[in-house]
PDB file of N, CA and C in Angstrom:
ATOM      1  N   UNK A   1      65.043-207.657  17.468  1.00  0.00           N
ATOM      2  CA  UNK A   1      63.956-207.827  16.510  1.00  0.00           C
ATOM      3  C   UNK A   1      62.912-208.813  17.044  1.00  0.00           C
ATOM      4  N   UNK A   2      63.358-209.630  18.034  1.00  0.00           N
ATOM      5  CA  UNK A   2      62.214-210.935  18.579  1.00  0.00           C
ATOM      6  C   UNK A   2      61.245-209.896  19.485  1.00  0.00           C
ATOM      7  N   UNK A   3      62.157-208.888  20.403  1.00  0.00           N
ATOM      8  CA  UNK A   3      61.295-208.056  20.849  1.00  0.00           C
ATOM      9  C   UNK A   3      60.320-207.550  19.953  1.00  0.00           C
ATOM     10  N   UNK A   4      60.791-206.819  19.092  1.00  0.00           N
ATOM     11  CA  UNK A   4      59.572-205.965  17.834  1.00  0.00           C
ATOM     12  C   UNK A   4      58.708-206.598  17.320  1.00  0.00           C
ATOM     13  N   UNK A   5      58.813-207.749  17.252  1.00  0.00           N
ATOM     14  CA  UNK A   5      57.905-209.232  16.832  1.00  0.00           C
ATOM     15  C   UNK A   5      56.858-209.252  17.346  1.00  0.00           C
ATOM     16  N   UNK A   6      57.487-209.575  18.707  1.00  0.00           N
ATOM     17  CA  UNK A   6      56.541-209.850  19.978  1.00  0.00           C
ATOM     18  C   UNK A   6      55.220-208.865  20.159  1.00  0.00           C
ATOM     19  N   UNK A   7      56.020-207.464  19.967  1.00  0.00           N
ATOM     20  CA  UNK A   7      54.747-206.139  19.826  1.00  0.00           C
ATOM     21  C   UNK A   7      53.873-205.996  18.884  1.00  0.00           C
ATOM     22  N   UNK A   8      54.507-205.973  17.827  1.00  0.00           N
ATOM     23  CA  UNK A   8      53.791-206.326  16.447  1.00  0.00           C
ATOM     24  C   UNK A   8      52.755-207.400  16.833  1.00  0.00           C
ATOM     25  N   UNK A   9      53.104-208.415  17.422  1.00  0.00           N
ATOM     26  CA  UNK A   9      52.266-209.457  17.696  1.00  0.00           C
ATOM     27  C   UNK A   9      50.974-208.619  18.382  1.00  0.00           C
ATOM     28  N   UNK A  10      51.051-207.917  19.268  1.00  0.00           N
ATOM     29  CA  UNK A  10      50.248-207.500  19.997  1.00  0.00           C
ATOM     30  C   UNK A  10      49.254-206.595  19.380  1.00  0.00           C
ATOM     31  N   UNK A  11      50.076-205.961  18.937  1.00  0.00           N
ATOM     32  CA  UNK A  11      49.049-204.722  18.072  1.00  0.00           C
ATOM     33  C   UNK A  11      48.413-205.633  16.879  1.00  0.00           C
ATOM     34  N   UNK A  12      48.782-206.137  15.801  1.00  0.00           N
ATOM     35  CA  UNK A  12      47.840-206.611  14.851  1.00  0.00           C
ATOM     36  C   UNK A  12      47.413-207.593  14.949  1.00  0.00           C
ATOM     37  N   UNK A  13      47.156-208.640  16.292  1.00  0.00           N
ATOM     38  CA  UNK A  13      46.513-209.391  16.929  1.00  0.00           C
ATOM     39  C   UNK A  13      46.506-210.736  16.528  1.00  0.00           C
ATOM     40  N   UNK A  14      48.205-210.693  15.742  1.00  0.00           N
ATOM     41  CA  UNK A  14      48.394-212.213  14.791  1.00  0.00           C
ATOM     42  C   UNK A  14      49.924-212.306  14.977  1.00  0.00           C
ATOM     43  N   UNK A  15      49.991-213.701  15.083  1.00  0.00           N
ATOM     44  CA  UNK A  15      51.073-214.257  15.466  1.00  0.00           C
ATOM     45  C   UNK A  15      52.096-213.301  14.491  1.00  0.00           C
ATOM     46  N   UNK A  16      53.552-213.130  15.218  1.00  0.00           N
ATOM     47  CA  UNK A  16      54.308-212.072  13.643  1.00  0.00           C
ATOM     48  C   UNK A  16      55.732-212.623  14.247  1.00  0.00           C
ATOM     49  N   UNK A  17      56.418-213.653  13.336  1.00  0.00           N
ATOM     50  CA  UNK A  17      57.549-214.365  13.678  1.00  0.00           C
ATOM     51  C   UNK A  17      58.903-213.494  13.139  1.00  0.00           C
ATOM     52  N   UNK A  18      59.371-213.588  13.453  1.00  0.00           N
ATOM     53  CA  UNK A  18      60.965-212.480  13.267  1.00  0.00           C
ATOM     54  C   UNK A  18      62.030-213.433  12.058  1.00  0.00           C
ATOM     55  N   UNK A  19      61.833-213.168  10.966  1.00  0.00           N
ATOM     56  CA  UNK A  19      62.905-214.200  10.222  1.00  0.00           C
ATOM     57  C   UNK A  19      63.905-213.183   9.761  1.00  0.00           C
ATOM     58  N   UNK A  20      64.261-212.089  10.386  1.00  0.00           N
ATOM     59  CA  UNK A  20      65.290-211.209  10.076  1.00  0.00           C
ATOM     60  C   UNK A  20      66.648-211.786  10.344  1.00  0.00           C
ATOM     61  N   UNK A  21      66.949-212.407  11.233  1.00  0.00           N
ATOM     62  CA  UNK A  21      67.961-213.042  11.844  1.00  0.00           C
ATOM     63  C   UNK A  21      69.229-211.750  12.316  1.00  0.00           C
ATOM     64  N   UNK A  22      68.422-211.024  12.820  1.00  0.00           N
ATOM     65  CA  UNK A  22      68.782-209.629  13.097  1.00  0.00           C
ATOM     66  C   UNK A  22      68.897-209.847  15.037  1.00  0.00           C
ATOM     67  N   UNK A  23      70.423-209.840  15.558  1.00  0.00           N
ATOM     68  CA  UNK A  23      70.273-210.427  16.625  1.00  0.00           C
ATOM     69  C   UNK A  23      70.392-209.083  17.576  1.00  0.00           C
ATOM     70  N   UNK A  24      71.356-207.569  16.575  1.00  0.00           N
ATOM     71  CA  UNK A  24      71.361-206.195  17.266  1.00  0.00           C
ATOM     72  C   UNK A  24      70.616-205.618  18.058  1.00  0.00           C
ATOM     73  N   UNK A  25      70.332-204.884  19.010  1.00  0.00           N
ATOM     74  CA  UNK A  25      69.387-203.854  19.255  1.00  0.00           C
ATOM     75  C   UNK A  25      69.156-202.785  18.458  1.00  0.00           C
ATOM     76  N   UNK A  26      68.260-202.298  18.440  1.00  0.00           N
ATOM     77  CA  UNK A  26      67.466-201.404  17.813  1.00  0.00           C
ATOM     78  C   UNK A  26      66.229-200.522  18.798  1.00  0.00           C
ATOM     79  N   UNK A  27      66.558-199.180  18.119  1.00  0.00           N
ATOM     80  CA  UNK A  27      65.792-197.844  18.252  1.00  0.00           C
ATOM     81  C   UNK A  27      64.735-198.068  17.474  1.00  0.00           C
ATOM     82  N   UNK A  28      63.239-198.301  17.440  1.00  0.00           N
ATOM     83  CA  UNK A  28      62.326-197.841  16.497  1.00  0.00           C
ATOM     84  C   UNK A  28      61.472-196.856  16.490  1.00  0.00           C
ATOM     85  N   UNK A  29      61.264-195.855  15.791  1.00  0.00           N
ATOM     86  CA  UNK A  29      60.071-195.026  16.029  1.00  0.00           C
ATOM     87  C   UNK A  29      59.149-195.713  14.610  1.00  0.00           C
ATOM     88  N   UNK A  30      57.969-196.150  14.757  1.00  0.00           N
ATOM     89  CA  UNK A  30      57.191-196.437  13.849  1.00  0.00           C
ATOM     90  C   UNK A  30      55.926-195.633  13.703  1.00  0.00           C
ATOM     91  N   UNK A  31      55.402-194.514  12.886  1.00  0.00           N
ATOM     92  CA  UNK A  31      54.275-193.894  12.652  1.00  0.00           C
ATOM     93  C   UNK A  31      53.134-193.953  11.784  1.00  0.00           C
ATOM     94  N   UNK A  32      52.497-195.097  12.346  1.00  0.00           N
ATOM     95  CA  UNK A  32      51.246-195.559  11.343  1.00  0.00           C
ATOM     96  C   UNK A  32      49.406-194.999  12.003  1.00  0.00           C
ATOM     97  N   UNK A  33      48.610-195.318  11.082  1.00  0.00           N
ATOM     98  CA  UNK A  33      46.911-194.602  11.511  1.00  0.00           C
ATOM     99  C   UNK A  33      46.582-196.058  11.635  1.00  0.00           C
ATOM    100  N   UNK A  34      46.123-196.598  13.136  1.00  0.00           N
ATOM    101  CA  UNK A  34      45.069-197.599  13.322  1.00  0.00           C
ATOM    102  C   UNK A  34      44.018-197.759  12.401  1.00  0.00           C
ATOM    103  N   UNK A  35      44.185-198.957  12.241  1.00  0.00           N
ATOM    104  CA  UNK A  35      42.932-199.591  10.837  1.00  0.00           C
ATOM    105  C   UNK A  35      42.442-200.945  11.113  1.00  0.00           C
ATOM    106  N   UNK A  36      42.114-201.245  10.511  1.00  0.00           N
ATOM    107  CA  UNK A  36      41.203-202.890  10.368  1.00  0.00           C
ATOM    108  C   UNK A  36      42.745-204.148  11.078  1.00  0.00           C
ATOM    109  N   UNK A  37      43.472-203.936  10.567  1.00  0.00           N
ATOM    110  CA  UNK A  37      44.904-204.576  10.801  1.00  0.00           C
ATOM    111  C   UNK A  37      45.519-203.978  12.171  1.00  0.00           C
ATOM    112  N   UNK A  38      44.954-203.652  13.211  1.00  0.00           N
ATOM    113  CA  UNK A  38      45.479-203.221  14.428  1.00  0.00           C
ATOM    114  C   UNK A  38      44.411-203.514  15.150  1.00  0.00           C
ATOM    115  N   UNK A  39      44.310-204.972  15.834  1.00  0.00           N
ATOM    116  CA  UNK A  39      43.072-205.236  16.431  1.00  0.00           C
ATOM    117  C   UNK A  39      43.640-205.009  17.834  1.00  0.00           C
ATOM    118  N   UNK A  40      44.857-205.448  17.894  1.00  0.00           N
ATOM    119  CA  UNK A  40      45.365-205.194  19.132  1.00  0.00           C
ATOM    120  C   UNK A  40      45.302-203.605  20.156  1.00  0.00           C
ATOM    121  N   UNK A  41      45.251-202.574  19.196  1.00  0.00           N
ATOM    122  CA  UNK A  41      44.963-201.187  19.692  1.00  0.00           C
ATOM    123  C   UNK A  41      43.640-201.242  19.839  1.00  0.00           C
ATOM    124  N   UNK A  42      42.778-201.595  18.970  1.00  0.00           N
ATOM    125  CA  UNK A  42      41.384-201.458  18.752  1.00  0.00           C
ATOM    126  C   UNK A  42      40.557-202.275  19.963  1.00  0.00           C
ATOM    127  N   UNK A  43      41.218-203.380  20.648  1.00  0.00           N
ATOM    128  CA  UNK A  43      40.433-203.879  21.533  1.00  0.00           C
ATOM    129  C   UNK A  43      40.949-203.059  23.032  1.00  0.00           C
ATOM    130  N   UNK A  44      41.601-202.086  23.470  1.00  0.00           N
ATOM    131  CA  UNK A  44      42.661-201.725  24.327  1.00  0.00           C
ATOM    132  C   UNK A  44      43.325-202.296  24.771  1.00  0.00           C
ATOM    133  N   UNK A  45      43.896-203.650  24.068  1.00  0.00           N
ATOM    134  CA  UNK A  45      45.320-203.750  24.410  1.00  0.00           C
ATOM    135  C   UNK A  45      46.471-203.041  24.398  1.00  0.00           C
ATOM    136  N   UNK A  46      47.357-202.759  24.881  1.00  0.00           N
ATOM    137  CA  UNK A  46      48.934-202.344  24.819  1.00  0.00           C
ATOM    138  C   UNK A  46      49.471-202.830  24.985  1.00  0.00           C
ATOM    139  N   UNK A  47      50.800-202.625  23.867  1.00  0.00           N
ATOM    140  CA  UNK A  47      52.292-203.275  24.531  1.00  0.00           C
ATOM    141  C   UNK A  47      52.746-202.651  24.901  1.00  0.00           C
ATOM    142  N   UNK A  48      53.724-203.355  26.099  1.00  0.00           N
ATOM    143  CA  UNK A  48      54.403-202.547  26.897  1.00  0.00           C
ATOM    144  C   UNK A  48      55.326-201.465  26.764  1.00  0.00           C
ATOM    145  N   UNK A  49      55.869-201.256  25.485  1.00  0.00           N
ATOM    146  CA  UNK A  49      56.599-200.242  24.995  1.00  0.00           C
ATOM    147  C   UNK A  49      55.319-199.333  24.445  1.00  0.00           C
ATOM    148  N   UNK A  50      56.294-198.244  24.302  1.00  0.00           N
ATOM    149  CA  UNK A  50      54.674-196.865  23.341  1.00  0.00           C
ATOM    150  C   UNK A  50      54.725-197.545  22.385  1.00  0.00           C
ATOM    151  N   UNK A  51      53.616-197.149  21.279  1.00  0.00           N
ATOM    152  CA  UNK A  51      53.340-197.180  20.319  1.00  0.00           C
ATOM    153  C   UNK A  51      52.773-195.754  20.281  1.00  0.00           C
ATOM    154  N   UNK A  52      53.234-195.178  18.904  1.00  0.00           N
ATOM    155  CA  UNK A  52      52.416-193.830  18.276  1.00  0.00           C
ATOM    156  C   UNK A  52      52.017-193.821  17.260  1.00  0.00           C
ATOM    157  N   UNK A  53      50.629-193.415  17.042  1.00  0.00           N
ATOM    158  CA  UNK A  53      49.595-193.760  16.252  1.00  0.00           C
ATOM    159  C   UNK A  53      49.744-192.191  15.348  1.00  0.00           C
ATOM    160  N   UNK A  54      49.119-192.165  14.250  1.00  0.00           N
ATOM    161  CA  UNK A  54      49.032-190.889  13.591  1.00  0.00           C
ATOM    162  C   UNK A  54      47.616-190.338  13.692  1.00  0.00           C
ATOM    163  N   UNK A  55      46.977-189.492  13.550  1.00  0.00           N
ATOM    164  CA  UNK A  55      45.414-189.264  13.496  1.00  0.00           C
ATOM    165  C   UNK A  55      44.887-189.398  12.179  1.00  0.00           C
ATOM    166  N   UNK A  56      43.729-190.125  12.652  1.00  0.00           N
ATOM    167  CA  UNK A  56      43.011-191.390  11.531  1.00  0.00           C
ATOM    168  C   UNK A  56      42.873-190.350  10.087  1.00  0.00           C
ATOM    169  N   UNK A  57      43.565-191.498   8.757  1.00  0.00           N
ATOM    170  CA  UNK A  57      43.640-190.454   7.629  1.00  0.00           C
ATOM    171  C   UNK A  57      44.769-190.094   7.347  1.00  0.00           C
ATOM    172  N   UNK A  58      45.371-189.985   8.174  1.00  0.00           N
ATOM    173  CA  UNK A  58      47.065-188.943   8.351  1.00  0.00           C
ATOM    174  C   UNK A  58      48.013-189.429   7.874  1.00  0.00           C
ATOM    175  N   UNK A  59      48.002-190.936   8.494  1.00  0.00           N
ATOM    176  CA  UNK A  59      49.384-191.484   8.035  1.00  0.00           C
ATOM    177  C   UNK A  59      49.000-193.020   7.044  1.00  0.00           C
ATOM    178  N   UNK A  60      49.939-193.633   7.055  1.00  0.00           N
ATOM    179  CA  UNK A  60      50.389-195.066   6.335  1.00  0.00           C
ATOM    180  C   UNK A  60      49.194-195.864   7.309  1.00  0.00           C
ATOM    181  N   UNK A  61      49.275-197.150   6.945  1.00  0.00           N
ATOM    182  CA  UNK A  61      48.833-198.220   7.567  1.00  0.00           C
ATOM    183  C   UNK A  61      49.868-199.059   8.373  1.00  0.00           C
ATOM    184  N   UNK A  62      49.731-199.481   9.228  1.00  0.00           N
ATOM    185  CA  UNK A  62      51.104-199.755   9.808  1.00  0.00           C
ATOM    186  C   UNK A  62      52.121-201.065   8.909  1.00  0.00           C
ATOM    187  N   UNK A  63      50.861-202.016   7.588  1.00  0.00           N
ATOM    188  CA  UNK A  63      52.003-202.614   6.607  1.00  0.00           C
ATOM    189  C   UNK A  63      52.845-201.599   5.974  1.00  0.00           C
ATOM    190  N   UNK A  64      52.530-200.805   5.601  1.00  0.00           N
ATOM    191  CA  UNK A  64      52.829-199.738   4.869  1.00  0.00           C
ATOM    192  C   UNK A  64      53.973-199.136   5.385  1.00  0.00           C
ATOM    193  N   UNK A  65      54.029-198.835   6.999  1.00  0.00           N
ATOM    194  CA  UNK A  65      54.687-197.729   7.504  1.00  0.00           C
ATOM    195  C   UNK A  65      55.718-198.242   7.743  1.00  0.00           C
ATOM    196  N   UNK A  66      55.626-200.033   8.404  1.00  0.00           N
ATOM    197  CA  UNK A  66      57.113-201.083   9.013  1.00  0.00           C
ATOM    198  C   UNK A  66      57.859-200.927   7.010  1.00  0.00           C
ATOM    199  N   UNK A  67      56.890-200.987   5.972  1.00  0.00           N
ATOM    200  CA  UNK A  67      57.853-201.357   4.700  1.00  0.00           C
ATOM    201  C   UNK A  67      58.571-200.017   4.491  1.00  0.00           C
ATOM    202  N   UNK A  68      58.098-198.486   4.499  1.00  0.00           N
ATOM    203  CA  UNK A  68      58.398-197.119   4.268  1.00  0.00           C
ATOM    204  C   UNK A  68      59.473-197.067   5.177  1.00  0.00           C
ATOM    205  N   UNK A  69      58.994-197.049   6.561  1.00  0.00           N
ATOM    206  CA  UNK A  69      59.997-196.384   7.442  1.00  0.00           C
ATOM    207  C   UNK A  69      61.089-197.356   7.752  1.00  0.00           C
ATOM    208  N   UNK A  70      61.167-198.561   7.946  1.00  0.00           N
ATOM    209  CA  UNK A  70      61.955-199.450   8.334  1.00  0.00           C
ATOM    210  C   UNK A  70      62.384-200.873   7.996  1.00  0.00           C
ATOM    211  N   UNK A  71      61.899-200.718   6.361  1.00  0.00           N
ATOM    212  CA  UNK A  71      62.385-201.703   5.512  1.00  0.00           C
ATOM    213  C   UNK A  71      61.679-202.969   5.519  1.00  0.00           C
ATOM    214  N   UNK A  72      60.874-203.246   6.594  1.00  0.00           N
ATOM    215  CA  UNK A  72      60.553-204.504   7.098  1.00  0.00           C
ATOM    216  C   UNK A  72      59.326-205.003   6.278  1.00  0.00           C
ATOM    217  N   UNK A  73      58.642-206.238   5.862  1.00  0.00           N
ATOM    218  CA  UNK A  73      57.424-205.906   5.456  1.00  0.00           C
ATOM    219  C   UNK A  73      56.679-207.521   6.076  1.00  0.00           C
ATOM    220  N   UNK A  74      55.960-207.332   6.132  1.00  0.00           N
ATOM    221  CA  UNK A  74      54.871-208.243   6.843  1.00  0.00           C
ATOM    222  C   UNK A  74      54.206-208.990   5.811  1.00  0.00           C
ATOM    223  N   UNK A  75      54.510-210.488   6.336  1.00  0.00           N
ATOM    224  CA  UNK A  75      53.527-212.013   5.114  1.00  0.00           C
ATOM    225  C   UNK A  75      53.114-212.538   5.644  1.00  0.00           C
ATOM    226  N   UNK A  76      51.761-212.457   4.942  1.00  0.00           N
ATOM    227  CA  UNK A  76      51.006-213.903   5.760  1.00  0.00           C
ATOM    228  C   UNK A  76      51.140-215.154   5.138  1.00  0.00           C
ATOM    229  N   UNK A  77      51.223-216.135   6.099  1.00  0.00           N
ATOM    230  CA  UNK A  77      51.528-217.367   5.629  1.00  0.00           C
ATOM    231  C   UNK A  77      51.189-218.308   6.660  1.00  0.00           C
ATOM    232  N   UNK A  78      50.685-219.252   6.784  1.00  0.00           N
ATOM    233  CA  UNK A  78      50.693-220.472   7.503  1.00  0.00           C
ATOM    234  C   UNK A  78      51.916-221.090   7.902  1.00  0.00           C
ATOM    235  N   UNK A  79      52.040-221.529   9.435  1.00  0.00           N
ATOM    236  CA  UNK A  79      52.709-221.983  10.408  1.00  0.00           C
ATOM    237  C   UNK A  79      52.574-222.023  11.433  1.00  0.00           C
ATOM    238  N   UNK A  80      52.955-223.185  12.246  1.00  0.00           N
ATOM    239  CA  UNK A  80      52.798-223.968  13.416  1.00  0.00           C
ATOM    240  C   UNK A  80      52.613-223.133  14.529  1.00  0.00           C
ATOM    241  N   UNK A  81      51.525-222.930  15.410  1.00  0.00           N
ATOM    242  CA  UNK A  81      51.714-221.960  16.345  1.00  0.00           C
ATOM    243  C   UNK A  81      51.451-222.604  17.938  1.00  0.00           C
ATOM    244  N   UNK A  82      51.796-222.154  18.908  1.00  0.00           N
ATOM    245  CA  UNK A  82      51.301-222.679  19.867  1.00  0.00           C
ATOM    246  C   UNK A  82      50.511-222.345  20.727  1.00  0.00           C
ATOM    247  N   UNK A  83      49.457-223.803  21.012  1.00  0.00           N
ATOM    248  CA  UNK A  83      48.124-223.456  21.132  1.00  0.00           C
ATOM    249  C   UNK A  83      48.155-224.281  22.899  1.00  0.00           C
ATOM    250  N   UNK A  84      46.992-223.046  23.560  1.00  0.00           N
ATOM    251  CA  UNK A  84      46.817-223.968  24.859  1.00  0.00           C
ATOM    252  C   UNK A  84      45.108-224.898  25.139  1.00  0.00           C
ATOM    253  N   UNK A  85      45.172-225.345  25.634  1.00  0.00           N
ATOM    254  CA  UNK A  85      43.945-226.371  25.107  1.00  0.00           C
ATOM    255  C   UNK A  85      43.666-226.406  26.644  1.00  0.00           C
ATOM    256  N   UNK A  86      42.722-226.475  27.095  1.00  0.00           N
ATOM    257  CA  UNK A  86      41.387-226.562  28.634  1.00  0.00           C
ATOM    258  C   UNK A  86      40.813-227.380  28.129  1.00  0.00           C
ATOM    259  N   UNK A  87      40.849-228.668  28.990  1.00  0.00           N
ATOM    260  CA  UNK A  87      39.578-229.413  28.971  1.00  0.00           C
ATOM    261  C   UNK A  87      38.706-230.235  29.709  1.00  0.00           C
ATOM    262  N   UNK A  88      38.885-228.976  31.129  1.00  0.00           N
ATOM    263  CA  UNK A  88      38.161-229.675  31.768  1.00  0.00           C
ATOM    264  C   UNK A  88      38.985-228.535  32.807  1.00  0.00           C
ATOM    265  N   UNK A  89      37.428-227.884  33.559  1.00  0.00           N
ATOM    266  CA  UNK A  89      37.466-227.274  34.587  1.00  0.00           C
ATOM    267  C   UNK A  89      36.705-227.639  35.613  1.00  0.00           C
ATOM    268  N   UNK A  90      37.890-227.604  37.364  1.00  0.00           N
ATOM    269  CA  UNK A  90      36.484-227.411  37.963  1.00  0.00           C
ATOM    270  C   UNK A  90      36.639-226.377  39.507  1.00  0.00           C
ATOM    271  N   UNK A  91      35.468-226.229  40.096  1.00  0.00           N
ATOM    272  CA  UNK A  91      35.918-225.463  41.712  1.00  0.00           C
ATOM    273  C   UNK A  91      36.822-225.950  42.482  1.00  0.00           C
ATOM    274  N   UNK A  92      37.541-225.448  43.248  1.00  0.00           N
ATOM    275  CA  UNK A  92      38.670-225.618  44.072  1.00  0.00           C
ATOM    276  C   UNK A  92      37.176-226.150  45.061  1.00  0.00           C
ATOM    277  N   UNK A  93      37.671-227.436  45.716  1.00  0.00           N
ATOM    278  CA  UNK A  93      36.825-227.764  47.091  1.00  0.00           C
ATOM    279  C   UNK A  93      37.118-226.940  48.080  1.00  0.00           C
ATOM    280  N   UNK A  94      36.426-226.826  49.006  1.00  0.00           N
ATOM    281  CA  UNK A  94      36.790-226.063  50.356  1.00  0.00           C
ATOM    282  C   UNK A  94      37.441-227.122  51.303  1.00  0.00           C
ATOM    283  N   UNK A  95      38.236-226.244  51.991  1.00  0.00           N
ATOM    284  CA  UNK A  95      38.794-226.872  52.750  1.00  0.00           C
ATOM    285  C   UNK A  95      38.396-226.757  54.206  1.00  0.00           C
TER     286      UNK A  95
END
């Protein structure tokens, strides 16, 4: 499930923490229509596993489709995330 997290993360372009405490493997087929909530498809990102999309109209939204098809359902909520911070760049000198 930390894996499925991780993807989820990718596709709806927001942190998505796993509190299933679900430590099994798992098979998922998930069939949702890209929308406003899939920025991660929408910018061409991919995760490294498929994802299959339905044709726009067709299917669920993918909150919709993780609660329908696979019980799961997605909250937003505030929490600690980790952030990388630059502050201060510069050219490699020549050597």
């Amino acid at each position: 499930m930390a894996e499925f997290a991780r993807i989820l993360s990718t596709v709806v372009g927001r942190t998505v923490i796993d509190k299933t405490n679900a430590t099994e493997k798992f098979d998922v087929h998930l069939e949702f229509t890209p929308g406003e909530t899939t920025e991660g498809l929408d910018s061409g990102v991919r995760p490294r596993h498929s994802v299959q999309t339905a044709d726009a109209g067709a299917g669920p939204s993918i909150a919709a489709a993780l609660q329908e098809q696979l019980g799961l359902k997605l909250e937003s909520t505030k929490g600690p995330v980790e952030v990388l911070v630059i502050d201060h760049v510069e050219r490699p000198a020549e050597n």
